[in-house]
N, C-alpha and C. Protein backbone atom coordinates (compact mmCIF):
# COMPACT_ATOMS: atom_id res chain seq x y z
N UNK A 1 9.18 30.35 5.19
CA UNK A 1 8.20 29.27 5.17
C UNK A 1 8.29 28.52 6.50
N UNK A 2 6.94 28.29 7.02
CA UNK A 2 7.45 27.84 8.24
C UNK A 2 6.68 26.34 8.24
N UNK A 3 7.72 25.62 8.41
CA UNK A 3 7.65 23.91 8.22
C UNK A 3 7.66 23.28 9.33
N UNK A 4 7.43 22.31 9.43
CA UNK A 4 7.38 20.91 10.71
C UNK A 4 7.59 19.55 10.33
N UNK A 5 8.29 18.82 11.03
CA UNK A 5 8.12 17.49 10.55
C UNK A 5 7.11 16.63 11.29
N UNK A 6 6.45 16.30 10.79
CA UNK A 6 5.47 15.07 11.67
C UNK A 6 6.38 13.67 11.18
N UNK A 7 5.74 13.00 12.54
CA UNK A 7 6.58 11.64 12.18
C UNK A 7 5.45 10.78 13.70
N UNK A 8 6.11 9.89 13.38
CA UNK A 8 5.33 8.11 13.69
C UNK A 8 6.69 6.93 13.74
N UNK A 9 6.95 7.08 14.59
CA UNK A 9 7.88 5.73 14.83
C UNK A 9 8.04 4.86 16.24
N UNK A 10 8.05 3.61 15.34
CA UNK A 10 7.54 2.15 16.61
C UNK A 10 9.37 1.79 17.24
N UNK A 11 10.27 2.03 16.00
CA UNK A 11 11.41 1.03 16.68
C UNK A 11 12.60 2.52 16.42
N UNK A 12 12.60 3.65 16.20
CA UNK A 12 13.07 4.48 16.21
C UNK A 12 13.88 5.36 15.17
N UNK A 13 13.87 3.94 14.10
CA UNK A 13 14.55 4.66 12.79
C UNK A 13 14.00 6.03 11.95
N UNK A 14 12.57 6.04 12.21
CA UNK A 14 11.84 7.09 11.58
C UNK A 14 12.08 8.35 12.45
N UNK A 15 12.16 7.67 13.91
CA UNK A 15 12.35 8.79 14.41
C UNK A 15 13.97 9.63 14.64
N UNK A 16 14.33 8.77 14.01
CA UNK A 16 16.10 9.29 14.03
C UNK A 16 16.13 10.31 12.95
N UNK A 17 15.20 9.53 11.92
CA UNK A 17 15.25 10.79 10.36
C UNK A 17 14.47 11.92 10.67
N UNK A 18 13.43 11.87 11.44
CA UNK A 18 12.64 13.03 11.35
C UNK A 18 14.07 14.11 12.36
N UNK A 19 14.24 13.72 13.14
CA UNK A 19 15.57 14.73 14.32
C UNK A 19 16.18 15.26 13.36
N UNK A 20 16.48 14.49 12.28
CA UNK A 20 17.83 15.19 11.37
C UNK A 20 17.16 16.41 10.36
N UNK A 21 15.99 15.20 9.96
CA UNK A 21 15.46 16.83 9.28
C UNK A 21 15.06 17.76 9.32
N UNK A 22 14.64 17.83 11.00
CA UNK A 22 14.28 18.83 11.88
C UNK A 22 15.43 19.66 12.14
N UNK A 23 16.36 19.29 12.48
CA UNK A 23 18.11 19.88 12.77
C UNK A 23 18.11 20.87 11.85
N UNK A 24 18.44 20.07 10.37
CA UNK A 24 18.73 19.85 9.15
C UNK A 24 18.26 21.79 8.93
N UNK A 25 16.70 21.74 8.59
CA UNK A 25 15.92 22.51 8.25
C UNK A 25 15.71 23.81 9.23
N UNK A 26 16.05 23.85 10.60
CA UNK A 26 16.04 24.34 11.50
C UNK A 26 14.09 24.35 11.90
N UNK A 27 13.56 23.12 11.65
CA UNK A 27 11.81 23.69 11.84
C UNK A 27 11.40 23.06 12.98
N UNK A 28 10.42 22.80 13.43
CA UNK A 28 9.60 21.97 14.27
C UNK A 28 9.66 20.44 13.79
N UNK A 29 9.39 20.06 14.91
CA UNK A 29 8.91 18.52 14.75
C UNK A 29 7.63 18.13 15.70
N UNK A 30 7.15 17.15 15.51
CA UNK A 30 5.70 16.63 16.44
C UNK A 30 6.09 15.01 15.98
N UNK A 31 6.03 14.11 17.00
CA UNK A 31 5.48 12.86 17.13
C UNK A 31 3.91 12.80 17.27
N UNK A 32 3.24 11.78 16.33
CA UNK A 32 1.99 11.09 16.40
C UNK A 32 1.03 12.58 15.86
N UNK A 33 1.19 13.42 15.33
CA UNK A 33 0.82 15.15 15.12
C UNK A 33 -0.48 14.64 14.41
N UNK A 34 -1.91 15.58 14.85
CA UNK A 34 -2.96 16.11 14.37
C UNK A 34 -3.05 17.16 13.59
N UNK A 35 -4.04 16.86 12.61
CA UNK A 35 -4.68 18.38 11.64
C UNK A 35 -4.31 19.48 12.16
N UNK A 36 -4.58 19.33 13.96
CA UNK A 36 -4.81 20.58 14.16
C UNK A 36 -3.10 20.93 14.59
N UNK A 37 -2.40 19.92 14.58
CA UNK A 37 -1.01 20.24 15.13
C UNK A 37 -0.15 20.70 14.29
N UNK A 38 -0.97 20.60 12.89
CA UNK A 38 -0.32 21.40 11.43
C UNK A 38 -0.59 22.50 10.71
N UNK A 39 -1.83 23.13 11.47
CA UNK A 39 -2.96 23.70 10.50
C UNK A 39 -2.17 25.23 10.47
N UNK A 40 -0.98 25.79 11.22
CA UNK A 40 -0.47 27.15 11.25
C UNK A 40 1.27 26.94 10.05
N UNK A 41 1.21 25.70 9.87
CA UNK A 41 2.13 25.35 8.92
C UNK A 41 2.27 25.06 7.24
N UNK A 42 3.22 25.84 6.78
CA UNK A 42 3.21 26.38 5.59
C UNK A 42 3.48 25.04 4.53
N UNK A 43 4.52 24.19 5.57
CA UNK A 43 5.19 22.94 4.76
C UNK A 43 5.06 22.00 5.79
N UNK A 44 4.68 21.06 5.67
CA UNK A 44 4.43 19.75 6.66
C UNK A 44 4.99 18.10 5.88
N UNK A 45 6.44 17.86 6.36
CA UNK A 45 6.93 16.74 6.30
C UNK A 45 6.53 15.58 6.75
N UNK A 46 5.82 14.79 6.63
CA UNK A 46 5.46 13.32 7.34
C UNK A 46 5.95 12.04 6.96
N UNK A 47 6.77 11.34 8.15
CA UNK A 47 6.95 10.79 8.18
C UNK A 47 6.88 9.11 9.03
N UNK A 48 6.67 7.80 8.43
CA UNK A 48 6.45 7.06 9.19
C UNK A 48 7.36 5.33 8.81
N UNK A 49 7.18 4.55 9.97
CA UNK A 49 8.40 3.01 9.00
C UNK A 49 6.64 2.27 8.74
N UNK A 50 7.07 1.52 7.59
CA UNK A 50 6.06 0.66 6.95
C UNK A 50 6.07 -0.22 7.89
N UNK A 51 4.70 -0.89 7.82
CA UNK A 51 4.76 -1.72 8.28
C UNK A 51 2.88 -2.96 7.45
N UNK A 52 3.52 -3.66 7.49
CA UNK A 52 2.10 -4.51 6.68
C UNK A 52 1.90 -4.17 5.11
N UNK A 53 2.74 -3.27 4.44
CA UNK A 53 2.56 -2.47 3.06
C UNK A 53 2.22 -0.80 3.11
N UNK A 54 1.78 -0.70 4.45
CA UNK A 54 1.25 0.58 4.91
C UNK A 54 2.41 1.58 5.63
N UNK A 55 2.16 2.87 5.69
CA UNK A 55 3.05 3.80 5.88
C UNK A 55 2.26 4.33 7.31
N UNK A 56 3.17 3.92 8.48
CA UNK A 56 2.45 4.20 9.97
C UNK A 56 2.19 5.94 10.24
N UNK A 57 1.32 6.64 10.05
CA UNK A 57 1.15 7.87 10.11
C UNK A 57 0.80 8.37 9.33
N UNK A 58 1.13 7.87 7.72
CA UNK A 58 0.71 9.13 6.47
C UNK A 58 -0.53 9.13 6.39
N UNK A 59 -1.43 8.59 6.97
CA UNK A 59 -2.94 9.23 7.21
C UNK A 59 -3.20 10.25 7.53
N UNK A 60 -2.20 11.06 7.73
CA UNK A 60 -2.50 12.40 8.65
C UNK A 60 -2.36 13.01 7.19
N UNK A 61 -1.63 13.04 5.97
CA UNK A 61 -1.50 13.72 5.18
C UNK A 61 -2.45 13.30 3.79
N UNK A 62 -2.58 11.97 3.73
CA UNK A 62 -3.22 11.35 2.54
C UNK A 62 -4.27 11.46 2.73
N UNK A 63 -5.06 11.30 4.11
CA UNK A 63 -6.72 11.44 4.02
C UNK A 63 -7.10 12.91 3.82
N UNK A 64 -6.16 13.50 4.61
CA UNK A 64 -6.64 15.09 4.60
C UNK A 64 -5.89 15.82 3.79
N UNK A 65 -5.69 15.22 2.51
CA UNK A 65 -4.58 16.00 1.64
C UNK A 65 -5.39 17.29 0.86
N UNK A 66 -7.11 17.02 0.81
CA UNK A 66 -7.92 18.20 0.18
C UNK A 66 -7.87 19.54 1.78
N UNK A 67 -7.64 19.28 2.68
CA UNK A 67 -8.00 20.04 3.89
C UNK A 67 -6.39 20.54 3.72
N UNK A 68 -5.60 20.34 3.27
CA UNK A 68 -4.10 20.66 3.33
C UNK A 68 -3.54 21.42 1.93
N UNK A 69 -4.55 21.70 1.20
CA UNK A 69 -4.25 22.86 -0.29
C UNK A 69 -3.64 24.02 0.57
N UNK A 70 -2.20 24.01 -0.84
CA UNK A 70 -1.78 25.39 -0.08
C UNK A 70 -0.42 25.37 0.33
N UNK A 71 -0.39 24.20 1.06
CA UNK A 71 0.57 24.01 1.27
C UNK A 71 1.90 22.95 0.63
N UNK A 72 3.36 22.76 1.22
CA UNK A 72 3.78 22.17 0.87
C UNK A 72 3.86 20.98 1.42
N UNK A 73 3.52 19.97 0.55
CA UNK A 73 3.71 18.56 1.27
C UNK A 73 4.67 17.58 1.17
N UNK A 74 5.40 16.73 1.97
CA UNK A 74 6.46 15.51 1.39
C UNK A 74 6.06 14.28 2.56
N UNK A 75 6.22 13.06 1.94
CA UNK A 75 6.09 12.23 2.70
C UNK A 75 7.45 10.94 2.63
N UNK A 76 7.89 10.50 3.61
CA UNK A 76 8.64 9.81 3.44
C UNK A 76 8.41 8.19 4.53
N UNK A 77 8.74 7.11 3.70
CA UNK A 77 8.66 5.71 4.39
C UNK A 77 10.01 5.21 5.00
N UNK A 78 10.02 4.69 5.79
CA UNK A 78 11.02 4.02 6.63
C UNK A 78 11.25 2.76 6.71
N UNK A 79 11.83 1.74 5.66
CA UNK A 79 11.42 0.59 5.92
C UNK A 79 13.01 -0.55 5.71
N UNK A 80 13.12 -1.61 6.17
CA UNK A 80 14.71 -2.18 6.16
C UNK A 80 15.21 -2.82 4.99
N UNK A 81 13.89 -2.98 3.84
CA UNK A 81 14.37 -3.29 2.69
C UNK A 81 15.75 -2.58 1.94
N UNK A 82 16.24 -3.28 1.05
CA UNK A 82 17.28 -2.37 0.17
C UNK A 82 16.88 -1.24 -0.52
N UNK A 83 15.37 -1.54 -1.04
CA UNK A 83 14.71 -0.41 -1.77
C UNK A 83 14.91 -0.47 -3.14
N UNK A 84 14.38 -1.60 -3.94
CA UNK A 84 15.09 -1.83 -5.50
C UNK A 84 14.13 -0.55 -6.22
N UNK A 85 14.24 0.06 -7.40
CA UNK A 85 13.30 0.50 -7.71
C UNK A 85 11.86 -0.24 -8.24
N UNK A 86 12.23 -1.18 -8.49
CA UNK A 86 10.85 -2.13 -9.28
C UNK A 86 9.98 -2.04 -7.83
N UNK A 87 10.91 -2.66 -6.46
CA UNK A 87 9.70 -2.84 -5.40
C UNK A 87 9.37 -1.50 -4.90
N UNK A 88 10.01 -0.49 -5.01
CA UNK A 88 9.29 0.67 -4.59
C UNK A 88 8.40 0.96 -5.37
N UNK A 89 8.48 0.95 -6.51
CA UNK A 89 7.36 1.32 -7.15
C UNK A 89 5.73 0.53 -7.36
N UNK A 90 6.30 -0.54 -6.69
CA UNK A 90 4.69 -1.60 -6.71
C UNK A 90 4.48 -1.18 -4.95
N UNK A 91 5.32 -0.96 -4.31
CA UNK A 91 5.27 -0.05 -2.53
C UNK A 91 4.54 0.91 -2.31
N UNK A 92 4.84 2.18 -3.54
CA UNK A 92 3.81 3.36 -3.52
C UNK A 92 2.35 3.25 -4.33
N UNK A 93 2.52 2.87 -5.58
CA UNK A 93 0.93 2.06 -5.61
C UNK A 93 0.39 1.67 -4.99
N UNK A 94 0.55 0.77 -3.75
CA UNK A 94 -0.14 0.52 -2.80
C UNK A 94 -0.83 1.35 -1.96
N UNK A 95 0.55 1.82 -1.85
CA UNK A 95 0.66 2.81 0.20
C UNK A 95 -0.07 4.12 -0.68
N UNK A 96 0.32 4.69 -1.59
CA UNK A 96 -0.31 5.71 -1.71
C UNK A 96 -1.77 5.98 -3.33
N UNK A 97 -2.75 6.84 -2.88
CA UNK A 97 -3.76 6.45 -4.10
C UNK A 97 -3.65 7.00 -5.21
N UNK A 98 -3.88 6.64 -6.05
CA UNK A 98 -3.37 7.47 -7.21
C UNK A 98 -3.79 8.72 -7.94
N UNK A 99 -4.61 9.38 -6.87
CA UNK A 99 -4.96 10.98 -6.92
C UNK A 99 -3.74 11.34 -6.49
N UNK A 100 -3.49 10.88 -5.51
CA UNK A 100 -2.40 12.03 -4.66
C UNK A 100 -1.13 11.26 -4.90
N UNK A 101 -0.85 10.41 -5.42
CA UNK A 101 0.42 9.53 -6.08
C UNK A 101 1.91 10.55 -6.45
N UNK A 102 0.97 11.37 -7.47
CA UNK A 102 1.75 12.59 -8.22
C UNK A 102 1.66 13.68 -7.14
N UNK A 103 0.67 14.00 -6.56
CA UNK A 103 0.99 15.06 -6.05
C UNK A 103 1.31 15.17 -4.65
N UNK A 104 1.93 14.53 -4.77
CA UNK A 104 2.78 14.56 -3.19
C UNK A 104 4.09 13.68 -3.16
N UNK A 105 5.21 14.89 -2.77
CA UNK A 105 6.66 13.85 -3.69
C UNK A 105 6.81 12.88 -2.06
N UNK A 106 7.35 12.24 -2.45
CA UNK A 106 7.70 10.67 -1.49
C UNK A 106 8.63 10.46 -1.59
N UNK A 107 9.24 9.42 -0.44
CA UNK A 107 10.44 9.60 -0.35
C UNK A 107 10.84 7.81 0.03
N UNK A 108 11.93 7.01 0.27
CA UNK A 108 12.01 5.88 0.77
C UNK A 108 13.09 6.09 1.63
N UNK A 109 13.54 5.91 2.65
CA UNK A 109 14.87 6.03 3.45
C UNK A 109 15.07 4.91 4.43
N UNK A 110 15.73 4.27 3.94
CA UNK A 110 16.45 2.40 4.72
C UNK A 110 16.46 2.68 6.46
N UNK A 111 16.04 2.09 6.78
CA UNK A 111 16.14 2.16 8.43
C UNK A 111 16.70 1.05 8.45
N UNK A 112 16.36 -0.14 9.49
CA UNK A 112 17.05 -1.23 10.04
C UNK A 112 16.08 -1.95 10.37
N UNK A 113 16.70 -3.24 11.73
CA UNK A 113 15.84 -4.38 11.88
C UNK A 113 16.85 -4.74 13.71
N UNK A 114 15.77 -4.98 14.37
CA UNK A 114 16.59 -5.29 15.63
C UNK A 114 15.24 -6.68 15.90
N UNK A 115 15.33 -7.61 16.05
CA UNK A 115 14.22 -8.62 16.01
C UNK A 115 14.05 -8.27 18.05
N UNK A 116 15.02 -8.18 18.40
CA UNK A 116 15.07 -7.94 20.12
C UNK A 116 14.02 -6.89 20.40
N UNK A 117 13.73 -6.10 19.57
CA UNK A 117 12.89 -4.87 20.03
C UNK A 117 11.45 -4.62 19.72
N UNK A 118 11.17 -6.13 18.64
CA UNK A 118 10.07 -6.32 18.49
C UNK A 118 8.57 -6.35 19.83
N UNK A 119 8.19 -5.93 19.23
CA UNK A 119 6.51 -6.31 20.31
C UNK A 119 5.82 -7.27 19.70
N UNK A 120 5.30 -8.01 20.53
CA UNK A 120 4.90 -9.71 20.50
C UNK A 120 3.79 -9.96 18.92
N UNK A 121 3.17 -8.95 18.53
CA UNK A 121 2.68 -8.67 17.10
C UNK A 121 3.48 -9.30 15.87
N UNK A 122 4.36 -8.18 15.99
CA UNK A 122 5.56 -7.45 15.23
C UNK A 122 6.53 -9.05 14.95
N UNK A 123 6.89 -9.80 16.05
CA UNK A 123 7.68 -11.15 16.40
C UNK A 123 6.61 -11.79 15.66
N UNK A 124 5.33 -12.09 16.41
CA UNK A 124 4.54 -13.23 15.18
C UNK A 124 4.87 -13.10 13.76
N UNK A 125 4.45 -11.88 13.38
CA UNK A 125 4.94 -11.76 11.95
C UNK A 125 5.75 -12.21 11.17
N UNK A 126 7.55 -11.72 12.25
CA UNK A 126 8.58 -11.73 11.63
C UNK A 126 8.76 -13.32 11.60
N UNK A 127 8.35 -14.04 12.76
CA UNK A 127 8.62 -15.20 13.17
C UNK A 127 7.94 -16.26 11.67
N UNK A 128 6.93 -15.97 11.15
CA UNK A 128 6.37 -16.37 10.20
C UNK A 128 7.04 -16.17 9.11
N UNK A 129 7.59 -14.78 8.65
CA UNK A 129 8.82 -15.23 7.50
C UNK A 129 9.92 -15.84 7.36
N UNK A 130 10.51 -15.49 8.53
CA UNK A 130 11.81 -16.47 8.86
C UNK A 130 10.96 -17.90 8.31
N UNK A 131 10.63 -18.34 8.58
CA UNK A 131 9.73 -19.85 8.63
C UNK A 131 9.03 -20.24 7.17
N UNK A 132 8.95 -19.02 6.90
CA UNK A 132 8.98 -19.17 5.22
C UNK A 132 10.34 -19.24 4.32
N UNK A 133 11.02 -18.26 4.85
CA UNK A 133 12.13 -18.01 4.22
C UNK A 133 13.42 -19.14 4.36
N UNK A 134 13.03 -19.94 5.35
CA UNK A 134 13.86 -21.00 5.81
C UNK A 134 13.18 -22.34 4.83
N UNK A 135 11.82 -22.27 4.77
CA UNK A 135 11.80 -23.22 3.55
C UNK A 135 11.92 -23.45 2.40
N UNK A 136 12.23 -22.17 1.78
CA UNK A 136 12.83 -21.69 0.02
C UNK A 136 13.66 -23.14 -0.17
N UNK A 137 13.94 -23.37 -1.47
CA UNK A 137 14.58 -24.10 -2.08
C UNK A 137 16.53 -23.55 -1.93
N UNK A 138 15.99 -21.85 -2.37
CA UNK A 138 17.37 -21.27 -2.65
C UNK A 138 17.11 -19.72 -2.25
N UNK A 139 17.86 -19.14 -1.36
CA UNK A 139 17.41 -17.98 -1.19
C UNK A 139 18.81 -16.84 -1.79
N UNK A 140 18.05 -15.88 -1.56
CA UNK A 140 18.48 -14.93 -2.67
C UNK A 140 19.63 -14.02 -1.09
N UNK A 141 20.48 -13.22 -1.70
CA UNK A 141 21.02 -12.15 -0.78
C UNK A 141 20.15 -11.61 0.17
N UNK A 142 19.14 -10.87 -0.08
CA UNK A 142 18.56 -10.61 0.74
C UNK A 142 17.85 -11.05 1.90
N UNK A 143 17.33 -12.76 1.14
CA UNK A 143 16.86 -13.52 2.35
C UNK A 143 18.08 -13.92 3.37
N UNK A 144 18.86 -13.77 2.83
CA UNK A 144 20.37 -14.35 3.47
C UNK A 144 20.70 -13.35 5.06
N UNK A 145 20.84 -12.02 4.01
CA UNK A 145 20.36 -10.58 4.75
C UNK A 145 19.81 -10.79 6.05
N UNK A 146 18.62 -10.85 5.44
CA UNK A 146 17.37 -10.53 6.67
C UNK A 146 17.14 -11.68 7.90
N UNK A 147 17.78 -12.86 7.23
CA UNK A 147 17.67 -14.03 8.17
C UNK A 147 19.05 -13.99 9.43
N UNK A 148 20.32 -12.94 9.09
CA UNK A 148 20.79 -12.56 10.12
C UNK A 148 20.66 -11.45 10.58
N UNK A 149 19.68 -10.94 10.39
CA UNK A 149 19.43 -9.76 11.00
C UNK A 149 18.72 -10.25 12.50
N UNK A 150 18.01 -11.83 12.19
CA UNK A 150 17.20 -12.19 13.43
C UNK A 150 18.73 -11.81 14.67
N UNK A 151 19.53 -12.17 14.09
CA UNK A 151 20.46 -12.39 15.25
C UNK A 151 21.47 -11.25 15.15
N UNK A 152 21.71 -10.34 14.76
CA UNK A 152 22.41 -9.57 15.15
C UNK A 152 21.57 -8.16 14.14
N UNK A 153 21.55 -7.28 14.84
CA UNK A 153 20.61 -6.17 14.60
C UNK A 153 21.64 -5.66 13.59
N UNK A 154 20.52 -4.92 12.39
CA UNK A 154 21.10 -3.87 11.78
C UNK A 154 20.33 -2.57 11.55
N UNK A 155 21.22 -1.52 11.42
CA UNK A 155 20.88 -0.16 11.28
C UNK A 155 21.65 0.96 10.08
N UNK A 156 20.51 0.71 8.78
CA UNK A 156 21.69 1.41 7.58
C UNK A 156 20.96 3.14 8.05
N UNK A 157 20.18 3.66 8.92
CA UNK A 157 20.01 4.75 8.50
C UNK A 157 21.34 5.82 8.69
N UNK A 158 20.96 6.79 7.54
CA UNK A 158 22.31 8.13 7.20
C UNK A 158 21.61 9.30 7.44
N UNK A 159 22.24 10.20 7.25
CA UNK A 159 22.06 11.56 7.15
C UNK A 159 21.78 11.78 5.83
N UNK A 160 22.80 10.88 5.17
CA UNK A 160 22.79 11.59 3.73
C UNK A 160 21.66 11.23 2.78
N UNK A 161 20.44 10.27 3.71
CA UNK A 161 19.71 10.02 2.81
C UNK A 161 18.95 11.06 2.85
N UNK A 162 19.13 12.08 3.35
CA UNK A 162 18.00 12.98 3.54
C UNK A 162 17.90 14.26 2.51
N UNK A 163 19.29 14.19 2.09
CA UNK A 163 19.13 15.15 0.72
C UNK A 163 18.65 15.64 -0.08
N UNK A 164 17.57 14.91 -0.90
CA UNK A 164 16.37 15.24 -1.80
C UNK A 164 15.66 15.98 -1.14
N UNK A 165 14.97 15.48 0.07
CA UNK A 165 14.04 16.18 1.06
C UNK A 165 14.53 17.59 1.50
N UNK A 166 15.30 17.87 2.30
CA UNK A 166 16.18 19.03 2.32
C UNK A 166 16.01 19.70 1.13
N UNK A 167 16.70 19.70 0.30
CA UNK A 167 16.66 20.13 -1.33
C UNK A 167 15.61 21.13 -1.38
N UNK A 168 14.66 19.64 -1.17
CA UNK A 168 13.31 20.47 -1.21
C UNK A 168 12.55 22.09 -0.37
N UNK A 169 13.27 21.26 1.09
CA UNK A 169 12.80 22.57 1.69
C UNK A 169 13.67 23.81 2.76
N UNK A 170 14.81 23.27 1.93
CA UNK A 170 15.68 24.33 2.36
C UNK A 170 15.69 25.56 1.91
């Protein structure tokens, strides 16, 4: 079976996972990859880090998922949350529609947060939760979390999260 990983990454965590599962699998990989950069491939991995609720790249697989029968598909998100199951599951309702919900397995894999590496967008944003999150009454672990992450970067991605995926197309 001859596979590829597509992938989409702004701050590099996505792109650290796609290397491994490229390694991993011994297949191809493509950054930012077109229809046409998939169309000789049997299994096409895509991957991208959320950002806004949205999954940066899986357009390449979700819009054209009728142009892609046939093959095997997986998609996986990149994002610095913990990943509870309750919020993943109100995450993929969103990000993905519920034709292709079921039929296309998904994946979540923890990346990190470096606020230093932000682009001036990306900073408005973050700069706006901090600023929320600083006015809570009582914040929870996670806000605790994420509010030092402004100041000292973190990075949970593994290898070993990649297992299921592998699984799949080893």
């Amino acid at each position: 079976m001859k596979t590829i990983v597509v992938y989409k990454s702004k701050y590099g965590y996505t792109k650290k996972y796609a290397e491994w599962l490229a390694e991993s699998l011994g297949c191809d990989i493509k950054d930012n990859a077109s229809l046409a950069d998939i169309s000789d491939y049997d299994a096409v991995i895509c991957g991208g880090g959320i950002y806004a609720g949205r999954i940066n790249g899986a357009k390449l697989i979700t819009q054209n998922y009728g142009k892609l029968s046939g093959k095997r598909l997986a998609l996986f998100a990149v994002g610095s949350s913990v990943g509870r199951p309750e919020e993943l599951e109100a995450f993929w309702e969103k990000a993905l529609a519920e034709n292709i919900r079921d039929r296309i397995p998904h994946f979540y894999l923890r990346g990190g947060f470096d606020y230093g590496r932000l682009g001036i967008i990306d900073r408005l944003m973050m700069n706006m939760l901090k600023k929320m999150l600083l006015g809570k009454d009582t914040l929870t672990e996670d806000d605790k979390g994420l509010l030092a992450a402004y100041e000292t970067p973190v990075d949970f991605t593994e290898r070993k999260n990649l297992g299921e995926i592998i699984k799949m197309f080893d």
